[in-house]
N, C-alpha and C. Protein backbone atom coordinates (compact mmCIF):
# COMPACT_ATOMS: atom_id res chain seq x y z
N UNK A 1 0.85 -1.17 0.00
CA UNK A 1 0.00 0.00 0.00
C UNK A 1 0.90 1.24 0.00
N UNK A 2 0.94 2.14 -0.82
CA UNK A 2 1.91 3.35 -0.84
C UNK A 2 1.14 4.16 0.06
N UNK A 3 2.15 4.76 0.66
CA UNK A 3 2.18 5.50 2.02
C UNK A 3 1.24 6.76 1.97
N UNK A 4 0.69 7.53 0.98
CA UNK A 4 -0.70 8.33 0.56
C UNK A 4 -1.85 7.39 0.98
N UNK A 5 -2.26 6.38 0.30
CA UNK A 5 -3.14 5.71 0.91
C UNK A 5 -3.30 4.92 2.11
N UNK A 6 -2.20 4.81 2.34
CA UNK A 6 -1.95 4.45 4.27
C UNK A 6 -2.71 5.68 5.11
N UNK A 7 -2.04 6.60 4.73
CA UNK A 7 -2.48 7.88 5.22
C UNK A 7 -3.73 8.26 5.20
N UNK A 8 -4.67 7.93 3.98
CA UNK A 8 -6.08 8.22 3.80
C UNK A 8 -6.69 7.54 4.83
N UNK A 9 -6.14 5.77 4.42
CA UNK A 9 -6.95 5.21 5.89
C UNK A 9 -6.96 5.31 6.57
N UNK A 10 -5.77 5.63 7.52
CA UNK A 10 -6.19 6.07 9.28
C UNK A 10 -6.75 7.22 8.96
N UNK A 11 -6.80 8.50 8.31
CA UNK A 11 -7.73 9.50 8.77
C UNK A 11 -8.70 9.11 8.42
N UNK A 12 -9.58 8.29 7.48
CA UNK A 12 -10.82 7.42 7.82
C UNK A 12 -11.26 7.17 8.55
N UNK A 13 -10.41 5.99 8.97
CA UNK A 13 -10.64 5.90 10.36
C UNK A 13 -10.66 6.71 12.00
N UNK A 14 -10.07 7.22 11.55
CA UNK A 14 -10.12 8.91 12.53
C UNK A 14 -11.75 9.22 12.41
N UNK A 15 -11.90 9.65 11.18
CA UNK A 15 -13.30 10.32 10.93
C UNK A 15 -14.53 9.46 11.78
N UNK A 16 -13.96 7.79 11.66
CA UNK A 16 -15.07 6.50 11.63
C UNK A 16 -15.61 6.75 12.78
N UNK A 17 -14.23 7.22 13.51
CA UNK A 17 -13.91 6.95 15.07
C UNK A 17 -14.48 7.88 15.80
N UNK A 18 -14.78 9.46 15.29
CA UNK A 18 -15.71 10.33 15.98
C UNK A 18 -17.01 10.33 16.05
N UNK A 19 -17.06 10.06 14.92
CA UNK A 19 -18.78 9.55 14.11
C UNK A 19 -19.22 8.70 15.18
N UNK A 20 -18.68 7.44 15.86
CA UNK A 20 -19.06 6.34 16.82
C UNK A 20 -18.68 7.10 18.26
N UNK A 21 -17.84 8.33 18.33
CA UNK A 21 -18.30 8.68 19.34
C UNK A 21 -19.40 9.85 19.89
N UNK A 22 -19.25 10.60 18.34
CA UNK A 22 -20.72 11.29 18.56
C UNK A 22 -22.18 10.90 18.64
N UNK A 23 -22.21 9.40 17.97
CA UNK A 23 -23.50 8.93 18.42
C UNK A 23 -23.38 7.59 19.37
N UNK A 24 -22.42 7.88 20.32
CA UNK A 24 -22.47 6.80 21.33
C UNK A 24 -23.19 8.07 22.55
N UNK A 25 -22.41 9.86 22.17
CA UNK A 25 -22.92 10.14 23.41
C UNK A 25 -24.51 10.93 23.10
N UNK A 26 -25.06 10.77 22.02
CA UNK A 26 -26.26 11.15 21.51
C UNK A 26 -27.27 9.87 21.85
N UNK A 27 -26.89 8.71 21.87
CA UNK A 27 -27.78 7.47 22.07
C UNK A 27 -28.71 7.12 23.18
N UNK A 28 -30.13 7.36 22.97
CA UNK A 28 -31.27 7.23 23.46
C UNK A 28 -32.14 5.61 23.12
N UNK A 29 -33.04 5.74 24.22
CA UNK A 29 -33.38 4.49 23.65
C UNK A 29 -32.72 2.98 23.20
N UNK A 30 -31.61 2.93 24.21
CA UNK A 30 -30.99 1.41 23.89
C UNK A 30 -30.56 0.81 22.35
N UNK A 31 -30.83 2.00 21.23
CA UNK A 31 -30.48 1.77 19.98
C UNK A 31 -28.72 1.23 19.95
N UNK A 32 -28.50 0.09 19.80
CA UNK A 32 -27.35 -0.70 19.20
C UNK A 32 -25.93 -0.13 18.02
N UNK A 33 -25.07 0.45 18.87
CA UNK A 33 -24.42 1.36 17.90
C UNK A 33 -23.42 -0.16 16.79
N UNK A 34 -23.02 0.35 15.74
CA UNK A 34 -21.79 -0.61 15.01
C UNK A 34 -21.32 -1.15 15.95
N UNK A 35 -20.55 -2.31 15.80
CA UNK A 35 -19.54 -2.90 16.21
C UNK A 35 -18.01 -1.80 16.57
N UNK A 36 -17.71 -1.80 17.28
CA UNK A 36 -16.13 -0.76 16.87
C UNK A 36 -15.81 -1.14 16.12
N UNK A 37 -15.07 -2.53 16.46
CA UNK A 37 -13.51 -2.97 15.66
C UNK A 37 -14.10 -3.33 14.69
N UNK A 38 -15.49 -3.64 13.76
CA UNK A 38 -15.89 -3.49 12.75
C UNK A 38 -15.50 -2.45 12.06
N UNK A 39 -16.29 -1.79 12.78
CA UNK A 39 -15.85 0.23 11.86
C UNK A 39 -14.19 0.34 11.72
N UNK A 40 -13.71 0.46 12.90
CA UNK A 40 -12.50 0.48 12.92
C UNK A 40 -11.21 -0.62 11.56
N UNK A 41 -11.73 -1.58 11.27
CA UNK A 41 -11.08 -2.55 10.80
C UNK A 41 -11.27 -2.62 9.05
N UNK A 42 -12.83 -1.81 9.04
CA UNK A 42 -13.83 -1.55 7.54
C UNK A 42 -12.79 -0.49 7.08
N UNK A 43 -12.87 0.68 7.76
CA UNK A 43 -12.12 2.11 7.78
C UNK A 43 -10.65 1.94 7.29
N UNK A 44 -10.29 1.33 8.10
CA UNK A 44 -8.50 1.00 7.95
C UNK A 44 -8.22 -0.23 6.41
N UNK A 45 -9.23 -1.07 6.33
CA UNK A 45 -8.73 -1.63 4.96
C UNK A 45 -9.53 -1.07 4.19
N UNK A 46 -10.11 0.02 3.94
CA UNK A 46 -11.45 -0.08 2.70
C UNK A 46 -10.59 -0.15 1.39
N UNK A 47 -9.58 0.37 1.59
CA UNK A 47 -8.61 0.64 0.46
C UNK A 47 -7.72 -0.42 0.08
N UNK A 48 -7.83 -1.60 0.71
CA UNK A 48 -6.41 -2.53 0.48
C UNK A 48 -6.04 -2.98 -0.74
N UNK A 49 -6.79 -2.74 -1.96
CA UNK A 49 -6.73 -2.95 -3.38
C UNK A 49 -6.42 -1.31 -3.93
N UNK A 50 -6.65 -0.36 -3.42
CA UNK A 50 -6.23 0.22 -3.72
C UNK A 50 -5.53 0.16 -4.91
N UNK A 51 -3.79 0.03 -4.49
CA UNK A 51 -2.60 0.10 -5.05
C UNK A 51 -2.49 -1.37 -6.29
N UNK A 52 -3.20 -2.01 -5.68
CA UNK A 52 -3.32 -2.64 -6.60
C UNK A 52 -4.04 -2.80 -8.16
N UNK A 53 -5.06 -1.80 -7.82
CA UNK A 53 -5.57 -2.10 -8.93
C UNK A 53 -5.39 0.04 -9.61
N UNK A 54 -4.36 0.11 -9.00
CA UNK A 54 -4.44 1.87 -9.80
C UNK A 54 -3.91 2.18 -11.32
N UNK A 55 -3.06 1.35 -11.80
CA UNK A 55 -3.13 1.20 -13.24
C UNK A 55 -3.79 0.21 -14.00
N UNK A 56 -4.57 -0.39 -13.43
CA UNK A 56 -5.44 -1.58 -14.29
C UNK A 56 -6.98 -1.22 -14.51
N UNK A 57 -7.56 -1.86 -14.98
CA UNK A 57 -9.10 -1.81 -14.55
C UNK A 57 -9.77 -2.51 -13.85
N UNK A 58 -8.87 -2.55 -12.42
CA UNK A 58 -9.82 -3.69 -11.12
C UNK A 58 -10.46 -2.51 -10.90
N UNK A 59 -11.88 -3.31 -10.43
CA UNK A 59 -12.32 -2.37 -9.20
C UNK A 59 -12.08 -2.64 -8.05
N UNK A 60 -11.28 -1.56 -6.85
CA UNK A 60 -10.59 -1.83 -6.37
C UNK A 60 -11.44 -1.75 -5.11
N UNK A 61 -12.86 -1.79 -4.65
CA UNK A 61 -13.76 -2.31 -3.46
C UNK A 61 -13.89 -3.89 -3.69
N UNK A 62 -14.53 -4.42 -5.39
CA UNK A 62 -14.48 -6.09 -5.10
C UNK A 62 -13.25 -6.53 -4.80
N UNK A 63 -12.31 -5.97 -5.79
CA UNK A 63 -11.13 -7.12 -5.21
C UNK A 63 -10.90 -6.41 -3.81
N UNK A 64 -11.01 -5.46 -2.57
CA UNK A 64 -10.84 -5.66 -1.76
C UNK A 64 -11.47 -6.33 -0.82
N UNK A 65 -13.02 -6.56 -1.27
CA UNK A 65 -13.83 -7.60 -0.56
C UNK A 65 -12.83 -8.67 -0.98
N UNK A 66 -12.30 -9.41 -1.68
CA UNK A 66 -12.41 -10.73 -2.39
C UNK A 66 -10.94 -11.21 -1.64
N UNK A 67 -9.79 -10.12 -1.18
CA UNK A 67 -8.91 -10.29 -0.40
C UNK A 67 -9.50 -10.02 1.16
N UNK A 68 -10.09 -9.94 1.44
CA UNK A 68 -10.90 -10.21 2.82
C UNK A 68 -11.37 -11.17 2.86
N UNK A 69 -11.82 -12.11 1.94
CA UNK A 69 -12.83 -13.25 2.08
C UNK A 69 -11.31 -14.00 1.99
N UNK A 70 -10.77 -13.90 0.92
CA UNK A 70 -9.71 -14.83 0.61
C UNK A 70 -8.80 -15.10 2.17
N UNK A 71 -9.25 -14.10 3.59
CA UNK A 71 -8.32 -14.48 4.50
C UNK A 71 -9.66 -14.25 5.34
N UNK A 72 -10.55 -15.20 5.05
CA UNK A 72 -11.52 -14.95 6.63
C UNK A 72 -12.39 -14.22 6.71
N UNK A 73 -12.07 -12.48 6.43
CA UNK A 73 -13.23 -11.80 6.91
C UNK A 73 -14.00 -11.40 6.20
N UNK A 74 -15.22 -11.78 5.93
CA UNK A 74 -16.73 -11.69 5.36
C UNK A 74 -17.36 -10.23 5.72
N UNK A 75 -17.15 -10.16 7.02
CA UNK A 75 -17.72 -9.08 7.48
C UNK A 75 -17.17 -7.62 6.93
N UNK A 76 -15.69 -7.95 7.06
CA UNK A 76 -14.81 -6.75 6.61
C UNK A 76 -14.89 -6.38 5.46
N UNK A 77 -14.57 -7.82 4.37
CA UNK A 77 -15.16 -8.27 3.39
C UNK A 77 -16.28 -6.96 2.71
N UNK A 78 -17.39 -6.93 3.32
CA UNK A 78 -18.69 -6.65 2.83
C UNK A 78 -18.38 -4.95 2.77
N UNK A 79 -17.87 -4.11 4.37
CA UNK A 79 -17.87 -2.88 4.29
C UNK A 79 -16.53 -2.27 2.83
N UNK A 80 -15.44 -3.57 2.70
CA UNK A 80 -14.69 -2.96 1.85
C UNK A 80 -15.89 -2.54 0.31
N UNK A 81 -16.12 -3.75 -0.09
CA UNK A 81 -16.66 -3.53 -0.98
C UNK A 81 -18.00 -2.64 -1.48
N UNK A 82 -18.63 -2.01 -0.28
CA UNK A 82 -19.34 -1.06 -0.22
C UNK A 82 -19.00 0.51 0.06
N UNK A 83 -17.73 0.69 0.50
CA UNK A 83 -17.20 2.07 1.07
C UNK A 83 -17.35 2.24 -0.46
N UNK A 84 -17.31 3.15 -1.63
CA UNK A 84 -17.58 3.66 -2.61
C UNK A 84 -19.36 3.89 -2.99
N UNK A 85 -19.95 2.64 -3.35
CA UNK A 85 -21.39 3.22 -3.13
C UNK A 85 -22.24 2.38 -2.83
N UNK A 86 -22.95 1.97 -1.56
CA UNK A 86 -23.59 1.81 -0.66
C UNK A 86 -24.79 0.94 -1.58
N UNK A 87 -25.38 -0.48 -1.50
CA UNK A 87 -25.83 -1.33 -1.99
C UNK A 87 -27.15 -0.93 -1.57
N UNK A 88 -27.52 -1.52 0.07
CA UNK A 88 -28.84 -1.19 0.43
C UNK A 88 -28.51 0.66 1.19
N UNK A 89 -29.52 1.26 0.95
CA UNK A 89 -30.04 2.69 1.45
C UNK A 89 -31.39 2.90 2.12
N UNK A 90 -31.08 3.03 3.32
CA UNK A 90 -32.82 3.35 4.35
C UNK A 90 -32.53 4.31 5.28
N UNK A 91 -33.33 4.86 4.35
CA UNK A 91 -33.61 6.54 5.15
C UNK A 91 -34.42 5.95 6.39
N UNK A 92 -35.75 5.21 6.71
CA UNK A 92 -36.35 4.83 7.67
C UNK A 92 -35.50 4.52 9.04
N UNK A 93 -34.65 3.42 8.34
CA UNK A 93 -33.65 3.09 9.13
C UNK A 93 -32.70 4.05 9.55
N UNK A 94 -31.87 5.16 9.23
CA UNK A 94 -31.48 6.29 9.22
C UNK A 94 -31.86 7.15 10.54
N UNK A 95 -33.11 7.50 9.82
CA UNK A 95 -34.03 8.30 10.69
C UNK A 95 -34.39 7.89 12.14
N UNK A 96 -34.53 6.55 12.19
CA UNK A 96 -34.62 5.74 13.55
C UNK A 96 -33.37 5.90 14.25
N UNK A 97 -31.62 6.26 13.78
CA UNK A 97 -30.42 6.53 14.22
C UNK A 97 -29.82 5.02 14.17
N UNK A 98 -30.29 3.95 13.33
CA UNK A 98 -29.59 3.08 13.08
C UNK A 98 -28.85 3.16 12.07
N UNK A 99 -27.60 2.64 12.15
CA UNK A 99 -26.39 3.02 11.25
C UNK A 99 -26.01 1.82 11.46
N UNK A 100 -25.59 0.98 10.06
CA UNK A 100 -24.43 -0.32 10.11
C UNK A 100 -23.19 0.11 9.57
N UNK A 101 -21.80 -0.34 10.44
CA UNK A 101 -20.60 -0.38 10.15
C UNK A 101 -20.53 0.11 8.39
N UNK A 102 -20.93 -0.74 7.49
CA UNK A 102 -20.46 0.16 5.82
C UNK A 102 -20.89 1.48 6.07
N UNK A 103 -21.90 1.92 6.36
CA UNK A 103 -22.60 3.18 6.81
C UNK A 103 -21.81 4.29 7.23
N UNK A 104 -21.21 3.91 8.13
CA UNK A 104 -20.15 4.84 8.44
C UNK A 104 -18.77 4.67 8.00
N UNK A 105 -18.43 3.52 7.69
CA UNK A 105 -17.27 3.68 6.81
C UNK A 105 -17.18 4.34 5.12
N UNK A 106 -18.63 4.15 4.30
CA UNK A 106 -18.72 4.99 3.54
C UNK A 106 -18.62 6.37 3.44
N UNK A 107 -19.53 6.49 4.30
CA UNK A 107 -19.39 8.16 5.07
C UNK A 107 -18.02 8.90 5.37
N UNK A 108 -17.46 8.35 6.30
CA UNK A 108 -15.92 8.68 6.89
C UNK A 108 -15.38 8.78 5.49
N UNK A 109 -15.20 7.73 4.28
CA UNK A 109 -14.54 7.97 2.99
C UNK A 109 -14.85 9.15 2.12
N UNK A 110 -16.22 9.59 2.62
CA UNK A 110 -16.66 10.74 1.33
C UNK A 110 -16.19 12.11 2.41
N UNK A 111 -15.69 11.82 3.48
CA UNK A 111 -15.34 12.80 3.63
C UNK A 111 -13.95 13.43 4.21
N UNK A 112 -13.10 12.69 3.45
CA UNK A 112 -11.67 12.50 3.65
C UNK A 112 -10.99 12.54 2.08
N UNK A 113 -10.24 13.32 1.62
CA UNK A 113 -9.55 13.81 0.59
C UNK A 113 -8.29 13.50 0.80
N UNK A 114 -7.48 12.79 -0.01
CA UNK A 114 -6.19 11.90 0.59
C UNK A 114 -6.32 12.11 2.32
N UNK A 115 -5.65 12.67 2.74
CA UNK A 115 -5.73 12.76 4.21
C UNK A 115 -6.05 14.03 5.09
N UNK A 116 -6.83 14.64 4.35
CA UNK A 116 -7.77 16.29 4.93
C UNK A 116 -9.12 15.70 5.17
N UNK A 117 -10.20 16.11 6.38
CA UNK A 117 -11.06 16.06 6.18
C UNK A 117 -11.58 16.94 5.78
N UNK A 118 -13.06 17.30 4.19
CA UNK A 118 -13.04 18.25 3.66
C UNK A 118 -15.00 17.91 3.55
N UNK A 119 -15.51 19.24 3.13
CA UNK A 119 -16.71 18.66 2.93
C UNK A 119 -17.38 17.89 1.50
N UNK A 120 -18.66 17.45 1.71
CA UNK A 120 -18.80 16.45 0.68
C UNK A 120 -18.80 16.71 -0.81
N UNK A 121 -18.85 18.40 -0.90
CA UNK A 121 -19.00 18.90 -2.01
C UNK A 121 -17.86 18.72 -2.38
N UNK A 122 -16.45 19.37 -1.58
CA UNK A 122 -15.30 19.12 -1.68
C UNK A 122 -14.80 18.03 -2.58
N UNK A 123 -15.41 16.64 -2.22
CA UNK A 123 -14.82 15.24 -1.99
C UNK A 123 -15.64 14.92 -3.48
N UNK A 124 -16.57 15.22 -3.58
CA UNK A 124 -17.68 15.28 -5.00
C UNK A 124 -16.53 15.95 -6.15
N UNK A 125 -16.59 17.23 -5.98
CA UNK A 125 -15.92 17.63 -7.62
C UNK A 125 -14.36 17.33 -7.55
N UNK A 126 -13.37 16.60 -6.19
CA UNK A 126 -12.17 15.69 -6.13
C UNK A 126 -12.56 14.34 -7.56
N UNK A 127 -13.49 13.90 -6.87
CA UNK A 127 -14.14 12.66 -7.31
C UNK A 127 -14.51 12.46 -8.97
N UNK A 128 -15.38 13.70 -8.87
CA UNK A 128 -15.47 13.55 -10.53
C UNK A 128 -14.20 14.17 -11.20
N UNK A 129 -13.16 14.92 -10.48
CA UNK A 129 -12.45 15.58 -11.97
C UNK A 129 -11.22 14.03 -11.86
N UNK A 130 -10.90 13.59 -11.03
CA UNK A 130 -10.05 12.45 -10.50
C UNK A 130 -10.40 10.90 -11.65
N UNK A 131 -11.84 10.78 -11.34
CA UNK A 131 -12.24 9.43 -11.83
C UNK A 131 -13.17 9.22 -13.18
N UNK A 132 -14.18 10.72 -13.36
CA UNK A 132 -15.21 11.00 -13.70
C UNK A 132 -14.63 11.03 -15.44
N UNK A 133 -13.12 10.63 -15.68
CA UNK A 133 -13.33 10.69 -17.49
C UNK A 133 -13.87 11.57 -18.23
N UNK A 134 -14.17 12.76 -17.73
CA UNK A 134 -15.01 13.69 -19.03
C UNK A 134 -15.95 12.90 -19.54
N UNK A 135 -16.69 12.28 -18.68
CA UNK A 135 -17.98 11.23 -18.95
C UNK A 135 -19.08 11.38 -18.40
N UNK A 136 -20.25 12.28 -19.25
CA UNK A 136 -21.26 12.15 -18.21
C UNK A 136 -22.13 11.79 -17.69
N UNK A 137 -22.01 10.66 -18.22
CA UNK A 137 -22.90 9.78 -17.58
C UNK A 137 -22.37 9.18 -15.93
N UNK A 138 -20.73 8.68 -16.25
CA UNK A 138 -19.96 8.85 -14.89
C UNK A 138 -20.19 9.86 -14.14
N UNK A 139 -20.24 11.09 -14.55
CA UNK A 139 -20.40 12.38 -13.63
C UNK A 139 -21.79 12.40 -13.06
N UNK A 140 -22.73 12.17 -13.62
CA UNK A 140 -24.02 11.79 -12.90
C UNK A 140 -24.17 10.40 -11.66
N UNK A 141 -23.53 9.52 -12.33
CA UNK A 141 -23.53 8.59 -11.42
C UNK A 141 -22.94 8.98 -9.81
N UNK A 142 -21.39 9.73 -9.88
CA UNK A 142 -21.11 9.94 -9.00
C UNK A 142 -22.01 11.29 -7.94
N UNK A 143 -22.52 11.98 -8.74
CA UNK A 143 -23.16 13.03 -8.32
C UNK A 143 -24.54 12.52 -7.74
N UNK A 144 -24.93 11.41 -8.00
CA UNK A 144 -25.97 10.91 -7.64
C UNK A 144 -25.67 10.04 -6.35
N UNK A 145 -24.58 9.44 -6.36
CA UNK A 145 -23.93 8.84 -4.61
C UNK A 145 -23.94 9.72 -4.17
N UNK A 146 -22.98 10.79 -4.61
CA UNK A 146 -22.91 11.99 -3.11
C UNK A 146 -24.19 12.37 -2.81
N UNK A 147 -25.64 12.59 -3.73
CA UNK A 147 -26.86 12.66 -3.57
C UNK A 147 -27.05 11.81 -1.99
N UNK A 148 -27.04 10.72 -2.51
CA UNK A 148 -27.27 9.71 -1.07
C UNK A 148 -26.60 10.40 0.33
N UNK A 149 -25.35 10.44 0.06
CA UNK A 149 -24.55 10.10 0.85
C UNK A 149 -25.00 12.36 1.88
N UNK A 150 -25.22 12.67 0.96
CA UNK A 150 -25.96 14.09 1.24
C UNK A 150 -27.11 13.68 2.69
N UNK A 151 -27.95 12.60 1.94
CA UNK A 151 -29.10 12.24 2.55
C UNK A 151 -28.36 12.11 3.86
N UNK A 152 -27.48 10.68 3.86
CA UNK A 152 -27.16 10.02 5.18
C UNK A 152 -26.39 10.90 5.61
N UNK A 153 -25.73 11.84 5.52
CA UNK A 153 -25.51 12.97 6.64
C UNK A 153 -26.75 13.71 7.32
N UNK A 154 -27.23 14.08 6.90
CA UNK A 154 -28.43 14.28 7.09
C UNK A 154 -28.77 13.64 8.34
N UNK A 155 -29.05 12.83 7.91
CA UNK A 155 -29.72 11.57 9.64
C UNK A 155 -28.73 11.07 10.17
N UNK A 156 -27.30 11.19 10.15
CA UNK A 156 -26.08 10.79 11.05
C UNK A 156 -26.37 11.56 11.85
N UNK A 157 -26.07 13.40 11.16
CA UNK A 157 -25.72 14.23 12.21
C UNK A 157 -27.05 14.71 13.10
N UNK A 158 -28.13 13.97 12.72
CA UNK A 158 -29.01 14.59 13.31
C UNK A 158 -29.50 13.18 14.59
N UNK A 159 -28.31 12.27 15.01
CA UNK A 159 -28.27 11.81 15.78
C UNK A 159 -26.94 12.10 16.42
N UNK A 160 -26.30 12.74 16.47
CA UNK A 160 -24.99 13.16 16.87
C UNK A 160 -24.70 14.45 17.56
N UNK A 161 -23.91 14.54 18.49
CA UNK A 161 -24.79 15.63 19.44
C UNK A 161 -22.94 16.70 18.22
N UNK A 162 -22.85 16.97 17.50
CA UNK A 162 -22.18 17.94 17.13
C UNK A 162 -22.43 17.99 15.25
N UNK A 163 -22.25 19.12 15.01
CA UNK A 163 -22.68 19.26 12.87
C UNK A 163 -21.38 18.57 12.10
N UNK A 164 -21.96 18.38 11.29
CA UNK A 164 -21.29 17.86 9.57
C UNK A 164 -20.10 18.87 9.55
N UNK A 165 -20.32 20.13 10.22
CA UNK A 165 -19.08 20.91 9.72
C UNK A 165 -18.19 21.08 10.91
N UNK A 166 -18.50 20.57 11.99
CA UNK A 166 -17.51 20.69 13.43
C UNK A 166 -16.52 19.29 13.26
N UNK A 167 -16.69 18.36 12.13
CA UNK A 167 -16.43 16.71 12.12
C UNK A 167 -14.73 16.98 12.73
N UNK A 168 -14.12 17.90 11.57
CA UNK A 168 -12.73 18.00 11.39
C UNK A 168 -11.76 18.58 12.97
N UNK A 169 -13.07 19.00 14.04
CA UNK A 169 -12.89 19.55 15.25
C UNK A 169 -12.70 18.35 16.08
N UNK A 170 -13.75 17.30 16.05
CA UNK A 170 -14.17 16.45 16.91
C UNK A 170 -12.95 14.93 16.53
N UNK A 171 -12.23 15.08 15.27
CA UNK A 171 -11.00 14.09 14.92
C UNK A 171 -10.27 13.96 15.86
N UNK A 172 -9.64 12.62 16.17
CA UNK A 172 -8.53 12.95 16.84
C UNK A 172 -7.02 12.50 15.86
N UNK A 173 -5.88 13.07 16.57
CA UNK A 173 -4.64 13.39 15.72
C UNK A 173 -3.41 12.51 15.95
N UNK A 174 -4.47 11.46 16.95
CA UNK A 174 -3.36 10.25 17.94
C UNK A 174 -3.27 9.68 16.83
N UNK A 175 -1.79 8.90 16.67
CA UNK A 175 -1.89 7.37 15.66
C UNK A 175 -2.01 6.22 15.93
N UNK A 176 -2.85 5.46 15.25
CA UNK A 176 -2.60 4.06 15.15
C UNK A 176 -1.78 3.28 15.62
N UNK A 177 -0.91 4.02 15.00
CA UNK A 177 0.31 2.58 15.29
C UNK A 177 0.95 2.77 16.48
């Protein structure tokens, strides 16, 4: 993994890591937060194909599911291959302040720019001038995730006792390792 994308992931995971503590101290009603070391473990590999597939045409969420399965983890497995764009979407579920582990590891990714946290608009026109080919049908597609991903801020932060724009306040700057 070249050391840029090392870097993206722990501040991912940074991001993952406030997110689970802003709605651990917002949590009413016995609602069931992620797993940590789920989030924590989703966050830190979402990228592990990354490097691998940056001059080819892998997509680099399956083959990082497919090297998760290939050593065990299914679970991890599932959030890799969803941190880019999110399979099932429930606002209901949302709105109730239930969040599953991909949930917030998607999230934490749209809002992390190599290793700045930036906002989603930010991370949107990164996204399309980066990946988007002068294609617009690509450019819609992606503009249509951040659509979502618009939504699920939306009902994160409105279970989280701090805003979408304090996130980069509430990070912490400890490392990993």
């Amino acid at each position: 993994m070249f050391d840029n994308i090392r870097d993206h992931s722990l501040t991912v995971a940074r991001v993952a890591e406030a997110l689970l503590a802003g709605l651990a101290a917002s949590k009413i009603n016995g609602i069931k937060l992620p797993d940590t070391s789920l989030v924590m473990a989703g966050a830190l590999l979402h990228d592990i194909a990354k490097t691998i597939c940056l001059n080819s045409e892998c997509d680099h969420a399956r083959r990082g599911r497919d090297i998760c399965l290939e050593h065990g983890f299914p679970a991890i497995g599932e959030i890799v291959r969803e941190h880019v764009m999110l399979k099932d979407f429930s606002t209901d579920r949302y709105a109730q302040g239930i969040f599953f582990a991909k949930e917030i590891v998607y999230y934490a990714d749209k809002r992390v720019r190599h290793d700045s946290i930036v906002s989603l608009d930010e991370r949107m026109d990164y996204i399309i001038k980066r990946y988007g080919n002068n294609d617009q049908q690509r450019h819609h597609t992606i503009q249509k995730n951040f659509q979502r991903c618009q939504t699920l801020e939306y009902h994160l932060f409105s279970h989280i006792n701090f805003s979408a724009d304090d996130l980069a306040d509430k990070v912490s700057t400890k490392s990993f390792l």
